[in-house]
PDB file of N, CA and C in Angstrom:
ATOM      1  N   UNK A   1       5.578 -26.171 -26.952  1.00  0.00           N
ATOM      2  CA  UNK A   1       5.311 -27.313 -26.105  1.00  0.00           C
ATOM      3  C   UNK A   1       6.423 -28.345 -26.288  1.00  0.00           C
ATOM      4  N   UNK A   2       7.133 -28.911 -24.937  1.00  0.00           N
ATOM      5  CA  UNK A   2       8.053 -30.117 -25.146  1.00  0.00           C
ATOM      6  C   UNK A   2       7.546 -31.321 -25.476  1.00  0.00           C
ATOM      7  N   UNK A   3       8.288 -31.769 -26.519  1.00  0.00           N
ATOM      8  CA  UNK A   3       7.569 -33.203 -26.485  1.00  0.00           C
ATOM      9  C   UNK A   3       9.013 -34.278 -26.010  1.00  0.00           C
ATOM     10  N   UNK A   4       8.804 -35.337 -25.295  1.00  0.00           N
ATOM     11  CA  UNK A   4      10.250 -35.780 -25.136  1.00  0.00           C
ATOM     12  C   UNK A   4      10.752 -36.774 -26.312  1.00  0.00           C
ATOM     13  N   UNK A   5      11.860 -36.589 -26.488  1.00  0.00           N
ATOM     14  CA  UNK A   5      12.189 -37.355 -27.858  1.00  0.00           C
ATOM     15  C   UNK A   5      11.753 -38.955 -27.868  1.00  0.00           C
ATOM     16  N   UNK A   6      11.495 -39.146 -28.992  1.00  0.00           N
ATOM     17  CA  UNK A   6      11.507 -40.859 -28.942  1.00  0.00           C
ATOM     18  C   UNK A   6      13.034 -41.558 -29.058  1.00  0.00           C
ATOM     19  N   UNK A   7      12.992 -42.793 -28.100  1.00  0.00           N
ATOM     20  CA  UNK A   7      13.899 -43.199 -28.189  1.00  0.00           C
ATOM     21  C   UNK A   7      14.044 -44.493 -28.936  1.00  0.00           C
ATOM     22  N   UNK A   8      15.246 -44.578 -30.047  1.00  0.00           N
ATOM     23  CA  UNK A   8      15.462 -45.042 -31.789  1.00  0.00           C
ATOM     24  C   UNK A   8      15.608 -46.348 -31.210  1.00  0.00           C
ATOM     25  N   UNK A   9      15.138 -47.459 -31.712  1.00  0.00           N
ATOM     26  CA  UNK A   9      15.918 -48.829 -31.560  1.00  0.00           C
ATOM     27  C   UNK A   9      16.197 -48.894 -32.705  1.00  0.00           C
ATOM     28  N   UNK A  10      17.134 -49.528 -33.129  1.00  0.00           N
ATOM     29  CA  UNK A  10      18.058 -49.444 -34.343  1.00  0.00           C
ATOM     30  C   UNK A  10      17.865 -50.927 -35.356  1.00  0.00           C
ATOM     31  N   UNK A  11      17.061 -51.918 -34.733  1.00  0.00           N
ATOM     32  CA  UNK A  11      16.497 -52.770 -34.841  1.00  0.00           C
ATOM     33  C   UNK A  11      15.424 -52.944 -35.696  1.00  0.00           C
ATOM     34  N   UNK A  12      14.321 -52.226 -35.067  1.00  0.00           N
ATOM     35  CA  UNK A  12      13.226 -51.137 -35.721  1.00  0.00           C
ATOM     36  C   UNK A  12      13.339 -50.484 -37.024  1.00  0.00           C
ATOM     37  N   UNK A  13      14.374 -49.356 -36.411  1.00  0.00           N
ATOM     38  CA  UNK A  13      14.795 -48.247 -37.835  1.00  0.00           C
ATOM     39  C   UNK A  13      16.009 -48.061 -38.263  1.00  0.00           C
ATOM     40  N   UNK A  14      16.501 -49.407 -38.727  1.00  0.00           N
ATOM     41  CA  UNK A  14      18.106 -49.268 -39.111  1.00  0.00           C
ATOM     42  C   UNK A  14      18.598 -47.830 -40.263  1.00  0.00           C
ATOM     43  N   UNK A  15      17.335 -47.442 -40.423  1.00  0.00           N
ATOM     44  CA  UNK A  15      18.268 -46.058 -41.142  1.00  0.00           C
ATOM     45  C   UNK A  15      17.763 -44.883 -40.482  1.00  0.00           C
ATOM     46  N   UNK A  16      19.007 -44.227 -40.256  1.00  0.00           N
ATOM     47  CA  UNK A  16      18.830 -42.708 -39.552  1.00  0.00           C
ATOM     48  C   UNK A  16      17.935 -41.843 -40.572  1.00  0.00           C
ATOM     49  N   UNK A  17      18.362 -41.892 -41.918  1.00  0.00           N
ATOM     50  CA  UNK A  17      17.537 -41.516 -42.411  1.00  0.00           C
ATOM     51  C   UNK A  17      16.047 -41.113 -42.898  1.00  0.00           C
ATOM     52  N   UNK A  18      15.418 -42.468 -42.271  1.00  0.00           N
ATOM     53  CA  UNK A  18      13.780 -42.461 -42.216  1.00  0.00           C
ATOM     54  C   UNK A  18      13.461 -42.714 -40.686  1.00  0.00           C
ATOM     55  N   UNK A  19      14.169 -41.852 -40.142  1.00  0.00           N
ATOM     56  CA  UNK A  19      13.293 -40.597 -38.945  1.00  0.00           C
ATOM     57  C   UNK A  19      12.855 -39.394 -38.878  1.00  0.00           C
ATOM     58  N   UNK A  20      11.627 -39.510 -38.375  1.00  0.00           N
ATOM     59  CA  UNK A  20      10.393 -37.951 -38.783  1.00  0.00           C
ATOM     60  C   UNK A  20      10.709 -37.235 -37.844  1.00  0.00           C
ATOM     61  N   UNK A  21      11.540 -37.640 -37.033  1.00  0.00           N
ATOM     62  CA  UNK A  21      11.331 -37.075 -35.695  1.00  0.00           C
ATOM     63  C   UNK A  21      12.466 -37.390 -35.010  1.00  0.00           C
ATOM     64  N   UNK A  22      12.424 -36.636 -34.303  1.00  0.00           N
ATOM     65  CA  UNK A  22      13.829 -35.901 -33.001  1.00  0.00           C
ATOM     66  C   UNK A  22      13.812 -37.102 -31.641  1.00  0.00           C
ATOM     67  N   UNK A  23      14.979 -38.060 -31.792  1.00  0.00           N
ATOM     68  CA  UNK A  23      14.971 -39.011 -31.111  1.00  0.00           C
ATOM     69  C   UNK A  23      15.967 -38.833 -30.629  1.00  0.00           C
ATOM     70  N   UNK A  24      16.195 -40.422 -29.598  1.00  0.00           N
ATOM     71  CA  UNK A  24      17.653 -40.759 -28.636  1.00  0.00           C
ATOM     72  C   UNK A  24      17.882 -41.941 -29.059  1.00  0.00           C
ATOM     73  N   UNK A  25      19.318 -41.961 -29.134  1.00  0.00           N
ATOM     74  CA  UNK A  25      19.935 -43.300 -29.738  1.00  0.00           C
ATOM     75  C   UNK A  25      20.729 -43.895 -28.411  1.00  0.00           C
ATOM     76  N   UNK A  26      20.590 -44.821 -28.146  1.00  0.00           N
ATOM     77  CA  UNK A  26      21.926 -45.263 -27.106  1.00  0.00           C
ATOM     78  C   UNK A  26      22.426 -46.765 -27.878  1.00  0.00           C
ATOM     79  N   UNK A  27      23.728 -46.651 -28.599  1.00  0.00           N
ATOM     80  CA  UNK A  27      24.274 -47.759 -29.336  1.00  0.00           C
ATOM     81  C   UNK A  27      24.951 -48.886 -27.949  1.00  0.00           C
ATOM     82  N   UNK A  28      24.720 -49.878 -28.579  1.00  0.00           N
ATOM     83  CA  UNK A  28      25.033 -51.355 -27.714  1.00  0.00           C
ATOM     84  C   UNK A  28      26.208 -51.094 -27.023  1.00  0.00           C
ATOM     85  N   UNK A  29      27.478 -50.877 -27.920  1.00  0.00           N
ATOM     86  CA  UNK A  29      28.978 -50.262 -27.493  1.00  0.00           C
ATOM     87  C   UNK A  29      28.959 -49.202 -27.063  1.00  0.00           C
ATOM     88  N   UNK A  30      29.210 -48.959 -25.928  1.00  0.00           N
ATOM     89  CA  UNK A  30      29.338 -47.170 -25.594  1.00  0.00           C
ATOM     90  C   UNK A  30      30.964 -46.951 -24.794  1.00  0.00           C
ATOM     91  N   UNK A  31      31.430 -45.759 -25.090  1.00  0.00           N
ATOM     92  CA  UNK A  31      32.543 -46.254 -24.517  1.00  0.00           C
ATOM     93  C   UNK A  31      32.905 -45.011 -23.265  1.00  0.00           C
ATOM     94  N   UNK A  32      33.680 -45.342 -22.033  1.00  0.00           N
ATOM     95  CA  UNK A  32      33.686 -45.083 -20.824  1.00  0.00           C
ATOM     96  C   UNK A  32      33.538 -43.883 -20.874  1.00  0.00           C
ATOM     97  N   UNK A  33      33.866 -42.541 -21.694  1.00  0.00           N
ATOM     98  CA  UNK A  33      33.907 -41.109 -21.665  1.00  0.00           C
ATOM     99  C   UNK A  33      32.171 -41.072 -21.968  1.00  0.00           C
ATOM    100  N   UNK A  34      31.373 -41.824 -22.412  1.00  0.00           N
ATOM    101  CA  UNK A  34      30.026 -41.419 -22.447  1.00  0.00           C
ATOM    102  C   UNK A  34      29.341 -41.668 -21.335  1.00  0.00           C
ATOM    103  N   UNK A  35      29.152 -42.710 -20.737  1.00  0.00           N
ATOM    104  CA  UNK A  35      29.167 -43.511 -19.699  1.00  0.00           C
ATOM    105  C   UNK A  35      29.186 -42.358 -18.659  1.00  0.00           C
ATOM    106  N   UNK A  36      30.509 -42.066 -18.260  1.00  0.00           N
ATOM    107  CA  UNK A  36      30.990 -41.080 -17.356  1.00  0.00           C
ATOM    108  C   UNK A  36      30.344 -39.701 -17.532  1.00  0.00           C
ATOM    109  N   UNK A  37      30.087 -39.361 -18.898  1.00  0.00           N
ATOM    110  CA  UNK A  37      29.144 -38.087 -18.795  1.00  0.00           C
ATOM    111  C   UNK A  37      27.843 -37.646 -19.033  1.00  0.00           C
ATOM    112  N   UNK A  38      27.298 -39.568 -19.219  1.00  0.00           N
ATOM    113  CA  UNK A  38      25.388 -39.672 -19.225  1.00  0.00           C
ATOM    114  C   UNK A  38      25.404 -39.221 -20.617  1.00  0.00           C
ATOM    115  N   UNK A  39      26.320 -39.641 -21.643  1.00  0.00           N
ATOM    116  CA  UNK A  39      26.151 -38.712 -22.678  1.00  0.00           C
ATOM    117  C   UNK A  39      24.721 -39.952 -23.170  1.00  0.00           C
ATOM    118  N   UNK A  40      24.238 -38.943 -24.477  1.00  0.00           N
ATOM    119  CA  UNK A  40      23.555 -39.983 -25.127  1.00  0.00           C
ATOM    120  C   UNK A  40      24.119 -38.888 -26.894  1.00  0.00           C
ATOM    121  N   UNK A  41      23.652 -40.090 -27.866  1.00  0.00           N
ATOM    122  CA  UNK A  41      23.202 -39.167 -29.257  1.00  0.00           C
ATOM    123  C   UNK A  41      21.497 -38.955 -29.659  1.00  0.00           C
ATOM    124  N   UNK A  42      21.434 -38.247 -29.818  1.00  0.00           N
ATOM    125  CA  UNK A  42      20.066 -37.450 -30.841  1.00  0.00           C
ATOM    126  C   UNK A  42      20.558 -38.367 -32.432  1.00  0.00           C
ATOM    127  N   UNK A  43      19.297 -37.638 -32.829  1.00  0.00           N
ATOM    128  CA  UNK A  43      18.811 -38.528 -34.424  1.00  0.00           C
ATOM    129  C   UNK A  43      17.855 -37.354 -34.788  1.00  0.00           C
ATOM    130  N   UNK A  44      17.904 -36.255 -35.660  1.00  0.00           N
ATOM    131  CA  UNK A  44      17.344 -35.660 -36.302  1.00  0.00           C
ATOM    132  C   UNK A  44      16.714 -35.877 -37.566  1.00  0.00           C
ATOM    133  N   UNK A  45      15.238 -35.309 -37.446  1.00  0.00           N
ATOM    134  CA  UNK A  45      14.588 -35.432 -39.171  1.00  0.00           C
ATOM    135  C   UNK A  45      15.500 -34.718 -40.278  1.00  0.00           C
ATOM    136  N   UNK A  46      15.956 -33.772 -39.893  1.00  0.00           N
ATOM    137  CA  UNK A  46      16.766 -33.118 -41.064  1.00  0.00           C
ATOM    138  C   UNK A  46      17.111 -32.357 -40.005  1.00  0.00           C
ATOM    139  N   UNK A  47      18.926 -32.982 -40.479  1.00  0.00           N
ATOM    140  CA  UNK A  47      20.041 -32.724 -39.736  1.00  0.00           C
ATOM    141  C   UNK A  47      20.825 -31.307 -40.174  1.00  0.00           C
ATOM    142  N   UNK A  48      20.593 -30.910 -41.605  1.00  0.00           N
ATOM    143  CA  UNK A  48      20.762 -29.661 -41.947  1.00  0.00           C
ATOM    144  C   UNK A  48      19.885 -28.489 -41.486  1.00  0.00           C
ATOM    145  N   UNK A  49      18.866 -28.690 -40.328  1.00  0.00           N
ATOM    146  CA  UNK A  49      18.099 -27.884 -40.027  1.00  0.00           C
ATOM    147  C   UNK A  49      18.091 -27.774 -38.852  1.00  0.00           C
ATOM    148  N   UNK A  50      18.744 -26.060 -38.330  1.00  0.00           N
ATOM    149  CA  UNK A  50      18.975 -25.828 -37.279  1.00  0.00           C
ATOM    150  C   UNK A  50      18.053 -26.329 -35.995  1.00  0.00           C
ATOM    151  N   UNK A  51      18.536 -27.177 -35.076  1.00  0.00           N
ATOM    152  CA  UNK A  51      17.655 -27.445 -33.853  1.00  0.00           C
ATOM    153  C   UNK A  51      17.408 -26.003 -32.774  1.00  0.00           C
ATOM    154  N   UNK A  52      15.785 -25.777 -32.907  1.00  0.00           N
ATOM    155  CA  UNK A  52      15.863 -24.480 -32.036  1.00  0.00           C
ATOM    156  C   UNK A  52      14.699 -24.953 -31.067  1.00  0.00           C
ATOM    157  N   UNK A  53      15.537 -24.544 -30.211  1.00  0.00           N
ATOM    158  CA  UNK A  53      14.240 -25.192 -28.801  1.00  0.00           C
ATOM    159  C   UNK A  53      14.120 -23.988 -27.776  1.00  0.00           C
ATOM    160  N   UNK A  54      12.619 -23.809 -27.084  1.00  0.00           N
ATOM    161  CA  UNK A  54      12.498 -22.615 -26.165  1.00  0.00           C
ATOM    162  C   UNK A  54      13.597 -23.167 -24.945  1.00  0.00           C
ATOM    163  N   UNK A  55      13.389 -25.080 -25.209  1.00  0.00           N
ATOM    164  CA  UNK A  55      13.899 -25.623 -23.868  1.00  0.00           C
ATOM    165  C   UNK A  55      15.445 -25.516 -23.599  1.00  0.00           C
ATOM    166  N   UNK A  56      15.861 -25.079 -24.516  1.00  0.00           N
ATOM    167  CA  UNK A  56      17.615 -25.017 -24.198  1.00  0.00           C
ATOM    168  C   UNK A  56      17.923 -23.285 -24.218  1.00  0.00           C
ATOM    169  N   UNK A  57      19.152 -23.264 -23.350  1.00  0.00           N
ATOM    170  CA  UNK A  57      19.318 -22.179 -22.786  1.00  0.00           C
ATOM    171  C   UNK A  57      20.730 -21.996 -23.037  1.00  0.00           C
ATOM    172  N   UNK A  58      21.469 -20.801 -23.311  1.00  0.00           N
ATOM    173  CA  UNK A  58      22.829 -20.771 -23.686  1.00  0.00           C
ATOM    174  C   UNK A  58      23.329 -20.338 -22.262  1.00  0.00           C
ATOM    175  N   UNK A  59      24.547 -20.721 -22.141  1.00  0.00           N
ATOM    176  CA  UNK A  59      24.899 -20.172 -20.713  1.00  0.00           C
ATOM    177  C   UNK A  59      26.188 -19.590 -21.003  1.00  0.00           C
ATOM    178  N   UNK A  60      26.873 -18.469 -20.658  1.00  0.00           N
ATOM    179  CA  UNK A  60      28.158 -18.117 -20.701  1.00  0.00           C
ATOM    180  C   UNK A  60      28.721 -17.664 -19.926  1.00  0.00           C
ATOM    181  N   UNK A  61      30.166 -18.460 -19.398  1.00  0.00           N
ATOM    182  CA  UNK A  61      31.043 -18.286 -18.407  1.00  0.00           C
ATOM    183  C   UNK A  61      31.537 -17.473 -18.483  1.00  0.00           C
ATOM    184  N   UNK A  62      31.718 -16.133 -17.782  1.00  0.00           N
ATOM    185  CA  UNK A  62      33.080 -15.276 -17.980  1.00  0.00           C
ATOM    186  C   UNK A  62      34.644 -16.180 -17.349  1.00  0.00           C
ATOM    187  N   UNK A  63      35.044 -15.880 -17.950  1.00  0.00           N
ATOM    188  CA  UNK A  63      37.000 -16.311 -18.040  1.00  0.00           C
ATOM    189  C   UNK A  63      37.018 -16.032 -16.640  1.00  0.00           C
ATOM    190  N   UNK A  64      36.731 -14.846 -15.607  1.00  0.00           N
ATOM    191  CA  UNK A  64      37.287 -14.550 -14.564  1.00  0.00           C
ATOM    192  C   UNK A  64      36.286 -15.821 -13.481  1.00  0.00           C
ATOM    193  N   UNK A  65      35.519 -16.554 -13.629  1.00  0.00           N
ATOM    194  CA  UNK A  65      34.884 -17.169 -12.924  1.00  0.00           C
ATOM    195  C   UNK A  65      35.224 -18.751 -12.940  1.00  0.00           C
ATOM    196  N   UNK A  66      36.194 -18.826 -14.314  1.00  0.00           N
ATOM    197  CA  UNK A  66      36.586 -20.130 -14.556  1.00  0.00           C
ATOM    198  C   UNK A  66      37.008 -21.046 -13.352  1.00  0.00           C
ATOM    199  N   UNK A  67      38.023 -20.483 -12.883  1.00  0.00           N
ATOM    200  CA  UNK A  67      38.889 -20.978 -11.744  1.00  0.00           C
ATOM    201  C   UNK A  67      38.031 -21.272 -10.379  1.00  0.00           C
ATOM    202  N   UNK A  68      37.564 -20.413  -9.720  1.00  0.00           N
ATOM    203  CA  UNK A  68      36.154 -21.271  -8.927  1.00  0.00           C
ATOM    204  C   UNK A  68      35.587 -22.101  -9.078  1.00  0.00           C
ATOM    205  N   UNK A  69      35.032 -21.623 -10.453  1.00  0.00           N
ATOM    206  CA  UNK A  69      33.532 -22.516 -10.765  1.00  0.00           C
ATOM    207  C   UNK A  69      34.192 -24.446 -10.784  1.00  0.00           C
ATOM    208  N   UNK A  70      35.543 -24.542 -11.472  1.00  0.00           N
ATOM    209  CA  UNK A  70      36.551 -25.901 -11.613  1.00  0.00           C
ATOM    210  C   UNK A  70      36.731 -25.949  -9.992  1.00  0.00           C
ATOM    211  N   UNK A  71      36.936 -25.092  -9.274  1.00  0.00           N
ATOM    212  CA  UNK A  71      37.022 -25.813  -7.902  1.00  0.00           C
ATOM    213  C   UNK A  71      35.730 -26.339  -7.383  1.00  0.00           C
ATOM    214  N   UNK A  72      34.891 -25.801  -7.020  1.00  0.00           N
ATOM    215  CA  UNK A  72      34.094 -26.215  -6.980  1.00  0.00           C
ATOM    216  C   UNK A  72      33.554 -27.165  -7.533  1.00  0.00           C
ATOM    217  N   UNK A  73      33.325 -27.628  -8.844  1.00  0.00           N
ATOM    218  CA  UNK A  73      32.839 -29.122  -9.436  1.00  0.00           C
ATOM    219  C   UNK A  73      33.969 -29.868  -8.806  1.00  0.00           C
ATOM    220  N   UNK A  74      35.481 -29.968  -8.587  1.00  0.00           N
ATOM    221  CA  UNK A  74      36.195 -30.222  -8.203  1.00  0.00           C
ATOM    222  C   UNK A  74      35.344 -31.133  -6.673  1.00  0.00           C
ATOM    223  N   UNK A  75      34.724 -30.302  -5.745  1.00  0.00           N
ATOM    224  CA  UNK A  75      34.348 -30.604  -4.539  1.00  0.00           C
ATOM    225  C   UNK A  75      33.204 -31.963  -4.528  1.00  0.00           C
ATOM    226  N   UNK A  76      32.541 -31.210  -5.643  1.00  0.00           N
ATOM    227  CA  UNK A  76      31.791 -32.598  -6.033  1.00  0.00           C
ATOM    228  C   UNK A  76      32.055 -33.612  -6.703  1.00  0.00           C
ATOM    229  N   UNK A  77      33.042 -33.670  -7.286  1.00  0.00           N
ATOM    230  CA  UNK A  77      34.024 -35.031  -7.919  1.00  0.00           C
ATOM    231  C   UNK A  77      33.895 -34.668  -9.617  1.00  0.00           C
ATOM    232  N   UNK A  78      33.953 -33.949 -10.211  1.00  0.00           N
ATOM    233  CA  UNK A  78      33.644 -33.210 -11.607  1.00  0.00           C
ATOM    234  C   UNK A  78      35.097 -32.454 -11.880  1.00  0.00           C
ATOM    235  N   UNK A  79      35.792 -33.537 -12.470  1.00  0.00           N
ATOM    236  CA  UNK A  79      37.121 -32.859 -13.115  1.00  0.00           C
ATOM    237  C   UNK A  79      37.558 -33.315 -14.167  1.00  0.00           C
ATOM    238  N   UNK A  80      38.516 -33.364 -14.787  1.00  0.00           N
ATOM    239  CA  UNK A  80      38.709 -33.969 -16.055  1.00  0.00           C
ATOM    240  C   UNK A  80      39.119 -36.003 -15.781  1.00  0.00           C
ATOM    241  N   UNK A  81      39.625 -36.343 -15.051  1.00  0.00           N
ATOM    242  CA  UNK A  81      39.604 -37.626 -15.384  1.00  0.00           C
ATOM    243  C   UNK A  81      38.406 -38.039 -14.716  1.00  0.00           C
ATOM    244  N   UNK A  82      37.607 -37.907 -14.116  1.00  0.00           N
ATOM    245  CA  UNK A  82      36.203 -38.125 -13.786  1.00  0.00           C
ATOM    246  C   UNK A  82      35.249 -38.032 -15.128  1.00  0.00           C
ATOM    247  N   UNK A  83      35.348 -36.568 -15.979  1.00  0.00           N
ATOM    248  CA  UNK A  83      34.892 -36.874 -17.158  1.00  0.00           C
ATOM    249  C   UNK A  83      35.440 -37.317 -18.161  1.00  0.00           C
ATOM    250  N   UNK A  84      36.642 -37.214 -18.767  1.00  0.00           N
ATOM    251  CA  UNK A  84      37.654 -38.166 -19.445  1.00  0.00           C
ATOM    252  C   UNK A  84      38.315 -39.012 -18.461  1.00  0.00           C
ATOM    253  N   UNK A  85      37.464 -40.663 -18.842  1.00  0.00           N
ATOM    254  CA  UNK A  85      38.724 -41.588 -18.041  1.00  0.00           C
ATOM    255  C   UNK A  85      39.488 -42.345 -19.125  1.00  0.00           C
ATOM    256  N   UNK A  86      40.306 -41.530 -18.979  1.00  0.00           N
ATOM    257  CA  UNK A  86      41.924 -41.960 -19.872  1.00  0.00           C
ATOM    258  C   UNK A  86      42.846 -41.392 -19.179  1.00  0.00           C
ATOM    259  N   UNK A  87      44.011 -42.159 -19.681  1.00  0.00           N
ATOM    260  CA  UNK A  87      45.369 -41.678 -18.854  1.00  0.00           C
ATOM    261  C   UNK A  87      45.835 -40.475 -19.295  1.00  0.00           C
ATOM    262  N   UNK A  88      45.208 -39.508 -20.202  1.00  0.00           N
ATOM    263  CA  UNK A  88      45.764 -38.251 -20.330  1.00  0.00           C
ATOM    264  C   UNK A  88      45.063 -37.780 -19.854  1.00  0.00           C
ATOM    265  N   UNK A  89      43.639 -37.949 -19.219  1.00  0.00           N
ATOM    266  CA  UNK A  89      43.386 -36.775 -18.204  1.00  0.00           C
ATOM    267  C   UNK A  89      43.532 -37.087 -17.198  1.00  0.00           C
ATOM    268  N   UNK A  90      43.959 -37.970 -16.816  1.00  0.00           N
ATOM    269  CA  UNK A  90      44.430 -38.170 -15.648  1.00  0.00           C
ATOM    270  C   UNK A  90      45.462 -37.418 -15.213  1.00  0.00           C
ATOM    271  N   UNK A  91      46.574 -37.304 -16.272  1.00  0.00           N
ATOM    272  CA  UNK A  91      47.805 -36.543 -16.091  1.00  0.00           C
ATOM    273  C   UNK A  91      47.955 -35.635 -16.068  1.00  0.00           C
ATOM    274  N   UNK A  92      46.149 -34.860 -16.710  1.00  0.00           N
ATOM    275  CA  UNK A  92      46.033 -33.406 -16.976  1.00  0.00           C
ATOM    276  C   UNK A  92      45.605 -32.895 -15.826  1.00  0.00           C
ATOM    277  N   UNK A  93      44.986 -34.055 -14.910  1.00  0.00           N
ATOM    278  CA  UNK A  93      44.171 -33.685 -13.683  1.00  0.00           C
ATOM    279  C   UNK A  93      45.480 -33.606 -12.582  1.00  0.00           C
ATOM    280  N   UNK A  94      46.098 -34.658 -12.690  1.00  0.00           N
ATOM    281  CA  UNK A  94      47.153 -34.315 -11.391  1.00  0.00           C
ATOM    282  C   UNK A  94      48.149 -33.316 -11.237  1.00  0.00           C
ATOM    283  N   UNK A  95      48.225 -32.706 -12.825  1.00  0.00           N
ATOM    284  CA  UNK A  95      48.728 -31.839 -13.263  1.00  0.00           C
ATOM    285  C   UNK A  95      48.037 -30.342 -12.201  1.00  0.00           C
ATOM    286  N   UNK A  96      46.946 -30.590 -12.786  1.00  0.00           N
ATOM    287  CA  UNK A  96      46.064 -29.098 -12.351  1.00  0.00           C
ATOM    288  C   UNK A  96      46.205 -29.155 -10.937  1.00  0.00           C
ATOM    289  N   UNK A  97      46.192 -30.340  -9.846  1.00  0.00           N
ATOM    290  CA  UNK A  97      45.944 -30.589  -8.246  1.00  0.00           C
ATOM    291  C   UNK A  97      47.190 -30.044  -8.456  1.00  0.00           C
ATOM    292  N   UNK A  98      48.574 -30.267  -9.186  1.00  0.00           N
ATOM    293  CA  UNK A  98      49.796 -29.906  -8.492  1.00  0.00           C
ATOM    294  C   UNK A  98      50.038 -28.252  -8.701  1.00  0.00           C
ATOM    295  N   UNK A  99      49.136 -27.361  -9.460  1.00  0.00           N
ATOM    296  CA  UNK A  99      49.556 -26.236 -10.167  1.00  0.00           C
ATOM    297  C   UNK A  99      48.525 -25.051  -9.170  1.00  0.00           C
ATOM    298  N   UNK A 100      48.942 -23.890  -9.109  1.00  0.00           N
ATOM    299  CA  UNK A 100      48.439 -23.109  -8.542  1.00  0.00           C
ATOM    300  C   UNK A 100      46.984 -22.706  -8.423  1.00  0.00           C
ATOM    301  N   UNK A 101      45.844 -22.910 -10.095  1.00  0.00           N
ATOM    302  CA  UNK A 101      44.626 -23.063 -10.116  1.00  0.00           C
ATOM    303  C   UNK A 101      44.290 -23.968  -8.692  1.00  0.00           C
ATOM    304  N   UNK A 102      44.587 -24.450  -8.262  1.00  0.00           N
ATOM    305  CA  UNK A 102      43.485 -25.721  -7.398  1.00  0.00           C
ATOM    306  C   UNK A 102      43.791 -25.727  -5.983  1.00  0.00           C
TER     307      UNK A 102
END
Protein backbone atom coordinates (compact mmCIF):
# COMPACT_ATOMS: atom_id res chain seq x y z
CA UNK A 1 0.00 0.00 0.00
CA UNK A 2 1.30 3.71 -0.93
CA UNK A 3 1.43 5.94 1.63
CA UNK A 4 2.46 9.53 0.34
CA UNK A 5 5.49 10.82 2.02
CA UNK A 6 5.27 13.43 4.68
CA UNK A 7 6.46 16.54 3.88
CA UNK A 8 9.70 17.69 6.52
CA UNK A 9 9.55 21.31 7.74
CA UNK A 10 12.86 21.78 8.95
CA UNK A 11 11.61 24.11 11.55
CA UNK A 12 9.73 21.30 13.20
CA UNK A 13 12.54 18.62 12.71
CA UNK A 14 15.82 20.28 12.38
CA UNK A 15 17.50 16.87 12.42
CA UNK A 16 17.31 14.50 9.52
CA UNK A 17 18.15 12.18 11.80
CA UNK A 18 14.98 11.84 14.01
CA UNK A 19 12.79 10.93 11.04
CA UNK A 20 10.67 7.63 11.30
CA UNK A 21 9.61 8.04 8.15
CA UNK A 22 10.05 8.59 4.36
CA UNK A 23 9.50 12.30 3.70
CA UNK A 24 9.93 15.47 1.22
CA UNK A 25 12.14 18.20 1.94
CA UNK A 26 11.91 21.38 -0.20
CA UNK A 27 14.87 23.77 1.30
CA UNK A 28 14.13 27.72 1.24
CA UNK A 29 17.21 28.12 -1.44
CA UNK A 30 16.64 26.00 -4.35
CA UNK A 31 18.60 26.55 -7.21
CA UNK A 32 17.36 26.94 -11.03
CA UNK A 33 18.44 23.20 -12.22
CA UNK A 34 15.83 21.96 -9.50
CA UNK A 35 13.28 24.34 -10.19
CA UNK A 36 13.52 23.43 -13.91
CA UNK A 37 13.24 19.72 -13.17
CA UNK A 38 10.39 19.76 -10.22
CA UNK A 39 13.19 18.17 -8.48
CA UNK A 40 12.51 17.75 -4.77
CA UNK A 41 14.83 15.72 -1.88
CA UNK A 42 13.50 12.68 0.18
CA UNK A 43 14.58 12.20 3.95
CA UNK A 44 14.86 8.60 4.87
CA UNK A 45 14.46 6.66 8.33
CA UNK A 46 17.55 4.77 7.61
CA UNK A 47 19.36 5.88 4.76
CA UNK A 48 21.57 2.74 4.71
CA UNK A 49 18.49 0.80 3.91
CA UNK A 50 17.70 0.03 0.54
CA UNK A 51 14.42 2.02 -0.62
CA UNK A 52 12.20 -0.72 -2.30
CA UNK A 53 8.88 0.30 -3.55
CA UNK A 54 6.16 -1.84 -5.69
CA UNK A 55 5.56 1.98 -6.83
CA UNK A 56 8.75 2.58 -8.78
CA UNK A 57 9.51 1.01 -11.92
CA UNK A 58 12.96 0.66 -13.68
CA UNK A 59 12.84 1.66 -17.21
CA UNK A 60 15.60 0.90 -19.79
CA UNK A 61 16.46 2.67 -22.91
CA UNK A 62 18.10 0.77 -25.57
CA UNK A 63 21.12 2.99 -27.12
CA UNK A 64 19.40 2.49 -30.59
CA UNK A 65 16.25 4.51 -29.44
CA UNK A 66 18.29 7.27 -27.85
CA UNK A 67 18.31 9.61 -30.76
CA UNK A 68 14.41 9.76 -31.30
CA UNK A 69 13.34 9.48 -28.05
CA UNK A 70 15.90 13.29 -27.54
CA UNK A 71 14.02 14.42 -30.57
CA UNK A 72 11.12 14.07 -29.56
CA UNK A 73 11.34 15.56 -25.85
CA UNK A 74 13.12 18.02 -28.03
CA UNK A 75 9.40 18.80 -29.62
CA UNK A 76 8.10 19.31 -26.34
CA UNK A 77 10.76 21.70 -25.06
CA UNK A 78 12.89 18.89 -22.91
CA UNK A 79 16.58 19.30 -23.75
CA UNK A 80 19.51 19.99 -21.92
CA UNK A 81 19.44 23.76 -21.32
CA UNK A 82 15.74 23.53 -20.52
CA UNK A 83 16.89 21.01 -17.88
CA UNK A 84 20.33 22.44 -17.07
CA UNK A 85 19.98 26.27 -17.20
CA UNK A 86 23.58 27.15 -17.35
CA UNK A 87 25.69 28.34 -20.01
CA UNK A 88 27.24 24.97 -20.59
CA UNK A 89 24.22 23.46 -21.56
CA UNK A 90 23.35 25.79 -23.40
CA UNK A 91 26.44 25.32 -25.51
CA UNK A 92 25.89 21.66 -25.28
CA UNK A 93 22.39 22.23 -26.63
CA UNK A 94 23.28 24.45 -29.61
CA UNK A 95 25.90 22.21 -30.10
CA UNK A 96 23.52 19.12 -30.56
CA UNK A 97 20.78 21.59 -32.90
CA UNK A 98 24.03 22.19 -35.01
CA UNK A 99 25.22 18.34 -35.22
CA UNK A 100 23.66 15.62 -37.18
CA UNK A 101 21.63 13.86 -34.05
CA UNK A 102 18.81 16.64 -34.34
Amino acid sequence: MYMRPKRINIDEEPNPFDVKEIGIFIPAHITRRIVAQAGVFTIHANPRKAFDSSDIEMLTIKNEARRQIKRDLYKYGIHQASLFPDLDALSKHITWLRSDEH
